[in-house]
PDB file of N, CA and C in Angstrom:
ATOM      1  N   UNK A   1      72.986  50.493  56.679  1.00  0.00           N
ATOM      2  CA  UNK A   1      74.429  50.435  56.735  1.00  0.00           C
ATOM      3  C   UNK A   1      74.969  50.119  55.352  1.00  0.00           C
ATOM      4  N   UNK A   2      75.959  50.683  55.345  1.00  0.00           N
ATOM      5  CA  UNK A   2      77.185  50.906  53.807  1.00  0.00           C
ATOM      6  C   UNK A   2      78.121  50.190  54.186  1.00  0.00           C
ATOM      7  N   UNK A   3      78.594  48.901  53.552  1.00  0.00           N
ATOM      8  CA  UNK A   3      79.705  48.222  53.926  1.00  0.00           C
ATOM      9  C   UNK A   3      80.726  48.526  52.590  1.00  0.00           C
ATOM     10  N   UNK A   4      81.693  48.896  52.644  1.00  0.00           N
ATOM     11  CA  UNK A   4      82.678  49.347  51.377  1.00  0.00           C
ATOM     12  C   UNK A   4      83.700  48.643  51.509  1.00  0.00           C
ATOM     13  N   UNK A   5      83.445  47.251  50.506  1.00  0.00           N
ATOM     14  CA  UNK A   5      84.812  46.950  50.636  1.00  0.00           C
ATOM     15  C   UNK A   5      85.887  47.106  49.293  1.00  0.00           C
ATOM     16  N   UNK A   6      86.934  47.370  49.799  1.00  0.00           N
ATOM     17  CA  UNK A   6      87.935  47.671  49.375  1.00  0.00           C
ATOM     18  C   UNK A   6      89.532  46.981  49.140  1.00  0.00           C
ATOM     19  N   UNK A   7      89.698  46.662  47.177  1.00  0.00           N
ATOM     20  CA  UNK A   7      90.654  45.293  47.184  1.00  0.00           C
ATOM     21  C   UNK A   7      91.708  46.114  46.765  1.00  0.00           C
ATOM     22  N   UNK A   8      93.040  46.237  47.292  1.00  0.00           N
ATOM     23  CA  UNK A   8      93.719  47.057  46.533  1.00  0.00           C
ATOM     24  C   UNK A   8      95.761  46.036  46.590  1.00  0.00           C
ATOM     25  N   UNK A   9      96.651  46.769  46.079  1.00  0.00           N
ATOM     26  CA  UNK A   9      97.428  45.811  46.397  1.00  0.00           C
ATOM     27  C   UNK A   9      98.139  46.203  47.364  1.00  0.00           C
ATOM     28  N   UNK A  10      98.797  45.086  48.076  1.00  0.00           N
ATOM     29  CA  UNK A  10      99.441  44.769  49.681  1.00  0.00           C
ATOM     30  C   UNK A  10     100.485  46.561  49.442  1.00  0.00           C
ATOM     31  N   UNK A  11     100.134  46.956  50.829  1.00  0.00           N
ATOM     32  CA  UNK A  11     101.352  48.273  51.436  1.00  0.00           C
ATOM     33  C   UNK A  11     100.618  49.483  50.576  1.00  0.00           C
ATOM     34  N   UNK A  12      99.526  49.154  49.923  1.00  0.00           N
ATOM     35  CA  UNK A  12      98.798  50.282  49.260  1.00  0.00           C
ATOM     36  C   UNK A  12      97.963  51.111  50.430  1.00  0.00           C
ATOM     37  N   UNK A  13      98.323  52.773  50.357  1.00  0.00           N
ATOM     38  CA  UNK A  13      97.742  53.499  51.065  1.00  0.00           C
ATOM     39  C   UNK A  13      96.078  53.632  50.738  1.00  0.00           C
ATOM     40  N   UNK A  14      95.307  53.011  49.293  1.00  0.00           N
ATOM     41  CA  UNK A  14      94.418  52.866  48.835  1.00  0.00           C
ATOM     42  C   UNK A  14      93.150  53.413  50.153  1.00  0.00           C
ATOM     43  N   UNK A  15      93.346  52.704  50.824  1.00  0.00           N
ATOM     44  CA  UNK A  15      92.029  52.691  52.533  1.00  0.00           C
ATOM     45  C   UNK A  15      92.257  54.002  52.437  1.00  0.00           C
ATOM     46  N   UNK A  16      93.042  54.258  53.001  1.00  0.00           N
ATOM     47  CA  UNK A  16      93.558  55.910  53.751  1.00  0.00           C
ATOM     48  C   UNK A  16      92.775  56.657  52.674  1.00  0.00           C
ATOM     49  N   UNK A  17      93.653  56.725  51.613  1.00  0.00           N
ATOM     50  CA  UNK A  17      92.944  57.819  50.751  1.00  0.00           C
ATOM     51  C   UNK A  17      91.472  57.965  50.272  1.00  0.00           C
ATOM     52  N   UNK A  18      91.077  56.776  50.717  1.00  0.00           N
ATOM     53  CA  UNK A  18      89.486  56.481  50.236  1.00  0.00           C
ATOM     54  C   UNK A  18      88.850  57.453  51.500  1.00  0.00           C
ATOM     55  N   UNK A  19      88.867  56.617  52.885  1.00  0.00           N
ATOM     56  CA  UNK A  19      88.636  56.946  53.992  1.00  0.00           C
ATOM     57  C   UNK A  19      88.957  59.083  54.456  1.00  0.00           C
ATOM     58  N   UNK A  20      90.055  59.295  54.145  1.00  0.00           N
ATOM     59  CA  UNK A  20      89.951  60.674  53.697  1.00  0.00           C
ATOM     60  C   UNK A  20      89.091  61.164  52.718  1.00  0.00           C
ATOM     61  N   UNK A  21      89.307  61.357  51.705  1.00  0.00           N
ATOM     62  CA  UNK A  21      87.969  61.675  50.806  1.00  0.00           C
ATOM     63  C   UNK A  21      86.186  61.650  51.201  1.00  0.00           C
ATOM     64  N   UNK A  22      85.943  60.604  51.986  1.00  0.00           N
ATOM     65  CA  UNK A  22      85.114  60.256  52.291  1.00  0.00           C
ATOM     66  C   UNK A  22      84.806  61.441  53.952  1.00  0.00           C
ATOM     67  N   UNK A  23      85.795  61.287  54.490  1.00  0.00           N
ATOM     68  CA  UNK A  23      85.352  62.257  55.429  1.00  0.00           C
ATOM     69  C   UNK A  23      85.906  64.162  55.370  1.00  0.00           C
ATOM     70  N   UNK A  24      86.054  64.012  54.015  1.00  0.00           N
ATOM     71  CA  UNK A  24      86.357  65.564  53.285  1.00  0.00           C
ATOM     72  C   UNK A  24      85.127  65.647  52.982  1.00  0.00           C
ATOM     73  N   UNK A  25      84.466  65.254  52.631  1.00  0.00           N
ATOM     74  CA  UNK A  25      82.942  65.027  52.126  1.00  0.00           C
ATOM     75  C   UNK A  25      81.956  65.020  53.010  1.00  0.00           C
ATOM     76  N   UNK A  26      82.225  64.549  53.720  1.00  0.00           N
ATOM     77  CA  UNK A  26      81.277  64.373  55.109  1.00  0.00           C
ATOM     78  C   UNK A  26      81.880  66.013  55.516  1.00  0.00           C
ATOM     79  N   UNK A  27      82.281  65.994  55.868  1.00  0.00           N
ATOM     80  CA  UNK A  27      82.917  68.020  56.805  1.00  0.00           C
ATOM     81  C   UNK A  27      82.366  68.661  55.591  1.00  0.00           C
ATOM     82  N   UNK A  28      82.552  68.703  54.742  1.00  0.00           N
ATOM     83  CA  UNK A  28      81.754  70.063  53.320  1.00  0.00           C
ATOM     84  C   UNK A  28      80.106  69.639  53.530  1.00  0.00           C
ATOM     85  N   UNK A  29      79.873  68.611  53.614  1.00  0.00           N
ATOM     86  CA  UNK A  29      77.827  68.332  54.385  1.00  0.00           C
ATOM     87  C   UNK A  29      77.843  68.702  55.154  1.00  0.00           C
ATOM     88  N   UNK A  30      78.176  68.991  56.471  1.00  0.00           N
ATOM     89  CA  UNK A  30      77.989  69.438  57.799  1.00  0.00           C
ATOM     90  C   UNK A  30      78.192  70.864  57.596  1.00  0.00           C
ATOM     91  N   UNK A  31      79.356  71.242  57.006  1.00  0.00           N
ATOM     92  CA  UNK A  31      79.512  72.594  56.770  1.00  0.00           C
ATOM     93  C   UNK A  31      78.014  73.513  56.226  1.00  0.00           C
ATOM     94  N   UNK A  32      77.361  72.530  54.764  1.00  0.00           N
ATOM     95  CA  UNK A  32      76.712  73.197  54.130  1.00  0.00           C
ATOM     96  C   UNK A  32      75.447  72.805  55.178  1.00  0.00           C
ATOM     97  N   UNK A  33      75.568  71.806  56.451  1.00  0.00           N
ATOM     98  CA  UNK A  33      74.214  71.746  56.897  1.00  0.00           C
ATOM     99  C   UNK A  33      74.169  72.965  58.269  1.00  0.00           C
ATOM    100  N   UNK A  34      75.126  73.498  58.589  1.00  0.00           N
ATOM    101  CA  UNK A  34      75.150  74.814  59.410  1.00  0.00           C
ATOM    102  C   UNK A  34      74.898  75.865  58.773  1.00  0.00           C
ATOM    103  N   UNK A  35      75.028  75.851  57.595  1.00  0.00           N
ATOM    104  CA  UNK A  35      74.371  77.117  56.711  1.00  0.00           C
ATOM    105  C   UNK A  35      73.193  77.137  56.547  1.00  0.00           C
ATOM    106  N   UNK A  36      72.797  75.993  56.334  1.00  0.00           N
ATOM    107  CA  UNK A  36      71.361  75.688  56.250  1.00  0.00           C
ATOM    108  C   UNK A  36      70.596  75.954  57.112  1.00  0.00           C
ATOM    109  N   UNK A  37      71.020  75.452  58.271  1.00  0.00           N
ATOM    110  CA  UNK A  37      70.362  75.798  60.001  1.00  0.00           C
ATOM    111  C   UNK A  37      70.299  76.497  59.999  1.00  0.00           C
ATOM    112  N   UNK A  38      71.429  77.734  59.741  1.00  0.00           N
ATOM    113  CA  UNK A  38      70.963  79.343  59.718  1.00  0.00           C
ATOM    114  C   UNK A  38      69.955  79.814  58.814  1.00  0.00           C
ATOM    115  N   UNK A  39      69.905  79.639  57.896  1.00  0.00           N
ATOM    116  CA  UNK A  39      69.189  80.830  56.966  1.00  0.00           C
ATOM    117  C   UNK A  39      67.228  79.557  57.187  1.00  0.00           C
ATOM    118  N   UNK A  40      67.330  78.651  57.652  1.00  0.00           N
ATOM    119  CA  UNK A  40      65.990  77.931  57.991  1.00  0.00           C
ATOM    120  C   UNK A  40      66.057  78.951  59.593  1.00  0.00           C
ATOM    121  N   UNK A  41      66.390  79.027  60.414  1.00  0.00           N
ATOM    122  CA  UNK A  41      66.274  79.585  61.802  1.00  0.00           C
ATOM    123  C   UNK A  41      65.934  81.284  61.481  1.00  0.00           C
ATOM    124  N   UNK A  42      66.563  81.910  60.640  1.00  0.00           N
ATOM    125  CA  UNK A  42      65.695  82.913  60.210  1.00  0.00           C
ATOM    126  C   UNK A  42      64.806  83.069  59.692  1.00  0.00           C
ATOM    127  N   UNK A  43      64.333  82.237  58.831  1.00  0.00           N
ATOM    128  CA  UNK A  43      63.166  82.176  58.595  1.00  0.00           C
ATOM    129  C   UNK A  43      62.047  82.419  59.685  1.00  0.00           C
ATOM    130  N   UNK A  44      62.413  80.961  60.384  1.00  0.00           N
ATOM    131  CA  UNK A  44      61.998  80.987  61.861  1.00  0.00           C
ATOM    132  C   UNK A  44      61.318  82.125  62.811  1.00  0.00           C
ATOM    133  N   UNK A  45      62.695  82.386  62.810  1.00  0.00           N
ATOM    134  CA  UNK A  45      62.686  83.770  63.829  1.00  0.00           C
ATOM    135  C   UNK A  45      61.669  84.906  62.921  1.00  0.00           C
ATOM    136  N   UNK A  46      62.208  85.264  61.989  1.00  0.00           N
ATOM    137  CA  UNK A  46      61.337  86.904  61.450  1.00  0.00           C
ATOM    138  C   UNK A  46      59.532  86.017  61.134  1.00  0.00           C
ATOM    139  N   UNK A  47      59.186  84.789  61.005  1.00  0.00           N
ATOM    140  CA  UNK A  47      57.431  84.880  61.097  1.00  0.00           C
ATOM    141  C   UNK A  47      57.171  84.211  62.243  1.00  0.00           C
ATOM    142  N   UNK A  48      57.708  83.854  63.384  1.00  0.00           N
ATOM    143  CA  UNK A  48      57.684  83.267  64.415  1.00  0.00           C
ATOM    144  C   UNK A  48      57.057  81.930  64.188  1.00  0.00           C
ATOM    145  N   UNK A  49      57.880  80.997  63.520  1.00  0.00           N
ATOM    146  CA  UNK A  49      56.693  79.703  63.518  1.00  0.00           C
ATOM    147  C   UNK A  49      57.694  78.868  63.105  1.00  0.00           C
ATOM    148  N   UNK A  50      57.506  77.595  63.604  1.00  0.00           N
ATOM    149  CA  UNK A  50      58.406  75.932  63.546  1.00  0.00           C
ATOM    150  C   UNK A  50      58.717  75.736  61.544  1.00  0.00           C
ATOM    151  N   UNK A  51      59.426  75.269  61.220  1.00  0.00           N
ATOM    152  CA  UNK A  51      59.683  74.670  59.709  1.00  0.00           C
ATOM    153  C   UNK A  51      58.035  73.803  59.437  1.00  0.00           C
ATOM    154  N   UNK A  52      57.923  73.316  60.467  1.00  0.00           N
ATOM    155  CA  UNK A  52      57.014  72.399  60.522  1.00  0.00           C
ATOM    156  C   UNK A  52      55.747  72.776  60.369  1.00  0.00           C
ATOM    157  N   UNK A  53      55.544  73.463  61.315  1.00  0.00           N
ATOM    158  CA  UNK A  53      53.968  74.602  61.020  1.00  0.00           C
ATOM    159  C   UNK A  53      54.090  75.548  59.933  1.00  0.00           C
ATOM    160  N   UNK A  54      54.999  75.833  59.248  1.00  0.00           N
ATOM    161  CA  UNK A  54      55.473  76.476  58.215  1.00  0.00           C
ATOM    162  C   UNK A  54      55.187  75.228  56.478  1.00  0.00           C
ATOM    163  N   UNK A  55      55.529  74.516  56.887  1.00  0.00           N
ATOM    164  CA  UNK A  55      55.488  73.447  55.778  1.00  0.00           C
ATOM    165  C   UNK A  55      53.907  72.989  55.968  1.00  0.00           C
ATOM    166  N   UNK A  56      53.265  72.446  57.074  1.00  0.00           N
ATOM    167  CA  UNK A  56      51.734  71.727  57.079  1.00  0.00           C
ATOM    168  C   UNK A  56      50.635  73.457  56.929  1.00  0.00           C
ATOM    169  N   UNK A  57      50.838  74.565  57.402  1.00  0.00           N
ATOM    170  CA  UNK A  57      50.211  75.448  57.131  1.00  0.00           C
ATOM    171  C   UNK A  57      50.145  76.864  56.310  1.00  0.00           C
ATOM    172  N   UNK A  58      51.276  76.728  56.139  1.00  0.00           N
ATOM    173  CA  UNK A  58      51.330  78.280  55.293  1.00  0.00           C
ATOM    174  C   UNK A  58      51.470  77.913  53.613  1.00  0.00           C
ATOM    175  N   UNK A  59      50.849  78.801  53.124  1.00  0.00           N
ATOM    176  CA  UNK A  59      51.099  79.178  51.433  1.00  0.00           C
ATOM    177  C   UNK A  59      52.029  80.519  51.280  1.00  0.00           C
ATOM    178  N   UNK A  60      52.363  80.581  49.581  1.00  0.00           N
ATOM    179  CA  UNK A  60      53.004  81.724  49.653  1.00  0.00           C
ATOM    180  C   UNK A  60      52.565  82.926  49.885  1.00  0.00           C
ATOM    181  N   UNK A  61      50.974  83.197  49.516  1.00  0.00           N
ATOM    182  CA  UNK A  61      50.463  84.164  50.033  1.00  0.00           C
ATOM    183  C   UNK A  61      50.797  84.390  52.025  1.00  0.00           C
ATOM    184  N   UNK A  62      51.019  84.002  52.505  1.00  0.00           N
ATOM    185  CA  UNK A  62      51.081  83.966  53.847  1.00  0.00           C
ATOM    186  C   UNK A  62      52.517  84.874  54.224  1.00  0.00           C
ATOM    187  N   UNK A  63      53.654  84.762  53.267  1.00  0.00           N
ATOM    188  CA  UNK A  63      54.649  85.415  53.077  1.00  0.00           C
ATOM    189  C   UNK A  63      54.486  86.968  52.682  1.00  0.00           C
ATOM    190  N   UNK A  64      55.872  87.705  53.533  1.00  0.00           N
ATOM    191  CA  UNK A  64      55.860  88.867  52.985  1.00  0.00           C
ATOM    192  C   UNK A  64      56.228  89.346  52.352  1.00  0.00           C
ATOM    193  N   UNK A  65      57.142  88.036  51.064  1.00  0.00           N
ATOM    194  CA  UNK A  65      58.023  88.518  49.973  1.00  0.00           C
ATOM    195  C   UNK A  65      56.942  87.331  49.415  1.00  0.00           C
ATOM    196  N   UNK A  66      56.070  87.037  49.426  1.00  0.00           N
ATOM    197  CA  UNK A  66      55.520  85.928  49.054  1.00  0.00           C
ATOM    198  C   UNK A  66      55.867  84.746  47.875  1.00  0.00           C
ATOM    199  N   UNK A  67      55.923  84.559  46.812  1.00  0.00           N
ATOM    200  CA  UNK A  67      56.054  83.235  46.110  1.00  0.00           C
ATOM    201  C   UNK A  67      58.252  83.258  46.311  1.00  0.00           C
ATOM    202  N   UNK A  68      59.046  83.886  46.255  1.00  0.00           N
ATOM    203  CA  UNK A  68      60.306  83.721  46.861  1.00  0.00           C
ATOM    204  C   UNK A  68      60.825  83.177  47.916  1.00  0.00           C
ATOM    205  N   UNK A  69      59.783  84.222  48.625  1.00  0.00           N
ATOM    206  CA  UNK A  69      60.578  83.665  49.752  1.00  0.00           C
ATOM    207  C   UNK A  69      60.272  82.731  50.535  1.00  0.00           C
ATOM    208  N   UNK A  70      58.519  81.869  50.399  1.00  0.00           N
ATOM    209  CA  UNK A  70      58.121  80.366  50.344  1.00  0.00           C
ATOM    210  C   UNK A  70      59.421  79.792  49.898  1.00  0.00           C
ATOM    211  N   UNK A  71      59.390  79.845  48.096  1.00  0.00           N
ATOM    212  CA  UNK A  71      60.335  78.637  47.853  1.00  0.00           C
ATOM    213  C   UNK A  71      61.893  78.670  48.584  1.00  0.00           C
ATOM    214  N   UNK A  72      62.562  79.818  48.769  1.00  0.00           N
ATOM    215  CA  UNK A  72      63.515  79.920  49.607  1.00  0.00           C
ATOM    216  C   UNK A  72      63.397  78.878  50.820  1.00  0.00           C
ATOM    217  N   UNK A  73      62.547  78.898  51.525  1.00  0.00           N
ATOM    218  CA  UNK A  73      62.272  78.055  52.759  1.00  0.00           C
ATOM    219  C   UNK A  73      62.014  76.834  52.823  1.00  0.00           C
ATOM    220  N   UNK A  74      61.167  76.430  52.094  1.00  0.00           N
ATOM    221  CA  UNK A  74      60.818  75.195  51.618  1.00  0.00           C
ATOM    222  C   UNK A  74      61.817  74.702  50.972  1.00  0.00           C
ATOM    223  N   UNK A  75      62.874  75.611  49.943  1.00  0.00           N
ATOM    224  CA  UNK A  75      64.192  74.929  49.566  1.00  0.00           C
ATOM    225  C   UNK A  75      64.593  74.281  50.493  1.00  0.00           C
ATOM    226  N   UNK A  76      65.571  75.690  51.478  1.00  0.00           N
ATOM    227  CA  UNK A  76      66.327  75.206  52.465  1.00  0.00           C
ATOM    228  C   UNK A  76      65.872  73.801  53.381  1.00  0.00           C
ATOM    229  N   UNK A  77      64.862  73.981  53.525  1.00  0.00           N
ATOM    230  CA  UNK A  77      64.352  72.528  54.014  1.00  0.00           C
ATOM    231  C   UNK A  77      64.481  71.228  53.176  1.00  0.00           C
ATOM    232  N   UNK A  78      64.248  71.324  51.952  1.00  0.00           N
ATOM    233  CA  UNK A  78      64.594  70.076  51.326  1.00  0.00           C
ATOM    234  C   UNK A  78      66.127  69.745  51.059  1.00  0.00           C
ATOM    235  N   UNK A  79      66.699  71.085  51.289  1.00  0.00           N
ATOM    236  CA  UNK A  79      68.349  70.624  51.519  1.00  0.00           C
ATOM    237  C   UNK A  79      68.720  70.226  52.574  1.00  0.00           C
ATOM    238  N   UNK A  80      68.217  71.002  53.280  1.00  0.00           N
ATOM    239  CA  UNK A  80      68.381  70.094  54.943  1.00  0.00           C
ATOM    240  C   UNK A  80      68.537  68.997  55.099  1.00  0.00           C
ATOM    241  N   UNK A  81      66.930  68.197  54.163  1.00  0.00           N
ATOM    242  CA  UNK A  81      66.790  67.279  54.382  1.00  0.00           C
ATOM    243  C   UNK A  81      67.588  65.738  53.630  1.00  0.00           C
ATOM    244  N   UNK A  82      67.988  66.816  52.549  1.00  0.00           N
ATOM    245  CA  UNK A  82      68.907  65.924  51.444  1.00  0.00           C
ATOM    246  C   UNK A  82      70.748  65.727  52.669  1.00  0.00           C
ATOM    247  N   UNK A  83      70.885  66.872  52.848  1.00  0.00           N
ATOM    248  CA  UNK A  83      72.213  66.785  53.782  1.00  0.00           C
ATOM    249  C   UNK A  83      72.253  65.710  54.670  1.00  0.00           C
ATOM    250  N   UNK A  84      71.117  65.956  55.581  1.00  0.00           N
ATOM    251  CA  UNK A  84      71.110  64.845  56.939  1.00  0.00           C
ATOM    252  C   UNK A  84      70.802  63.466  56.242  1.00  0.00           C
ATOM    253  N   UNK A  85      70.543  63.061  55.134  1.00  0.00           N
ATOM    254  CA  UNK A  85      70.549  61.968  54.635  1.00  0.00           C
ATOM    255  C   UNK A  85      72.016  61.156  54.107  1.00  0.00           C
ATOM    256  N   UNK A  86      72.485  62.183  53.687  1.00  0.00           N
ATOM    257  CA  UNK A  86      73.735  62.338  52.861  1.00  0.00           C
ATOM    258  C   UNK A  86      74.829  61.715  54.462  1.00  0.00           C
ATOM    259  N   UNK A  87      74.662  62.476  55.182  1.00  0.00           N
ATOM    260  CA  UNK A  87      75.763  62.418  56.394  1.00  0.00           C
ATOM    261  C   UNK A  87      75.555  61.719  57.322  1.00  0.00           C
ATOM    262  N   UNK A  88      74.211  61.104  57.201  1.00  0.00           N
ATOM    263  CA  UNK A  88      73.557  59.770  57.824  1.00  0.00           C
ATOM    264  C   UNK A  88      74.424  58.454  56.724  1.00  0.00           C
ATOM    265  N   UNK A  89      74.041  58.454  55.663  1.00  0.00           N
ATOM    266  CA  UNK A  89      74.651  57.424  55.088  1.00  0.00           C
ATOM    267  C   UNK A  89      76.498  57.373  55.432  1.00  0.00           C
ATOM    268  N   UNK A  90      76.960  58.102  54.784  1.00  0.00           N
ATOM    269  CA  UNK A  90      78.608  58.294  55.046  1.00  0.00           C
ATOM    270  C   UNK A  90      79.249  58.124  56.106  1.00  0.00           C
ATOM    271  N   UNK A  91      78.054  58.555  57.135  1.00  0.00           N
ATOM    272  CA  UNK A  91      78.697  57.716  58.758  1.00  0.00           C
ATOM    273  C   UNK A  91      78.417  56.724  59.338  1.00  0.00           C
ATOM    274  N   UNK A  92      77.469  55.918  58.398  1.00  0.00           N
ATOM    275  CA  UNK A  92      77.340  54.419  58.321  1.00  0.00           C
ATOM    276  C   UNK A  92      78.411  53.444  57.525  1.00  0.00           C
ATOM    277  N   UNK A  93      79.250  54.149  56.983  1.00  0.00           N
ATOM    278  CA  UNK A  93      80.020  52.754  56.147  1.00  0.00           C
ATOM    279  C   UNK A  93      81.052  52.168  56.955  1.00  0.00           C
ATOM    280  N   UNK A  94      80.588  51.169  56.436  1.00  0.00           N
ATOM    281  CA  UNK A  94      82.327  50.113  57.385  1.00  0.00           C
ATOM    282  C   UNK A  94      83.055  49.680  56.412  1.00  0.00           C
ATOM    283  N   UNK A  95      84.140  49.566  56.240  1.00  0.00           N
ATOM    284  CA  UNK A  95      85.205  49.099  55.359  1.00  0.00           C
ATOM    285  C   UNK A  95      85.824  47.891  55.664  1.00  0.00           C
ATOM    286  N   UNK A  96      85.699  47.449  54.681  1.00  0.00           N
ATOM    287  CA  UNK A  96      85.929  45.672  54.408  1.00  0.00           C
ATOM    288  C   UNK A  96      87.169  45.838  53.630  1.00  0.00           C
ATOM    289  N   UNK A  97      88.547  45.318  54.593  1.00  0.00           N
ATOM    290  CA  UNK A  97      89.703  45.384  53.445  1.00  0.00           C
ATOM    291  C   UNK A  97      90.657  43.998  52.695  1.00  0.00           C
ATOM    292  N   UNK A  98      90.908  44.158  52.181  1.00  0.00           N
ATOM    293  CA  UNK A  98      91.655  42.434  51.822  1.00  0.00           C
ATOM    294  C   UNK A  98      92.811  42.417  52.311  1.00  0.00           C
TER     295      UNK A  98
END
């Protein structure tokens, strides 16, 4: 958990605008993590096999565009994995105001 606190002066919209920003940010991660889902789910689909059995067993030789289109996949997965971290944290903060 992210506790954010925030000192600003009395009748200041300061929160608000923080708290917006913050969940403008959060919607552009989710956004870029549905893109992600897609182009990892094709992957998927055209060699028939989990991210997972894809990551513990295959090399690029195993591919049919081979050393590309590995790192393509293996990208998308480490963005994946950077996103759901990203939007895990940001929907943990609580705001502490004065």
């Amino acid at each position: 958990m992210t506790v954010l606190q925030i000192k600003s002066e009395p009748n200041s919209n300061a929160v608000d605008i923080i708290k917006t920003a913050i969940e403008a940010e959060l919607k552009r991660l989710e956004i870029g993590l549905q893109k992600t889902d897609r182009q990892v789910a094709r992957f998927e689909k055209k060699y028939k096999v989990s991210s997972e059995t894809f990551l513990s067993k295959f090399t690029a030789e195993d591919m049919k565009n081979a050393d590309p289109e590995y790192i393509a996949w293996a990208g998308e997965l480490k963005i994946k994995e950077k996103l759901l971290s990203d939007i895990k944290r940001l929907k943990e903060i609580q705001y502490v105001t004065n």
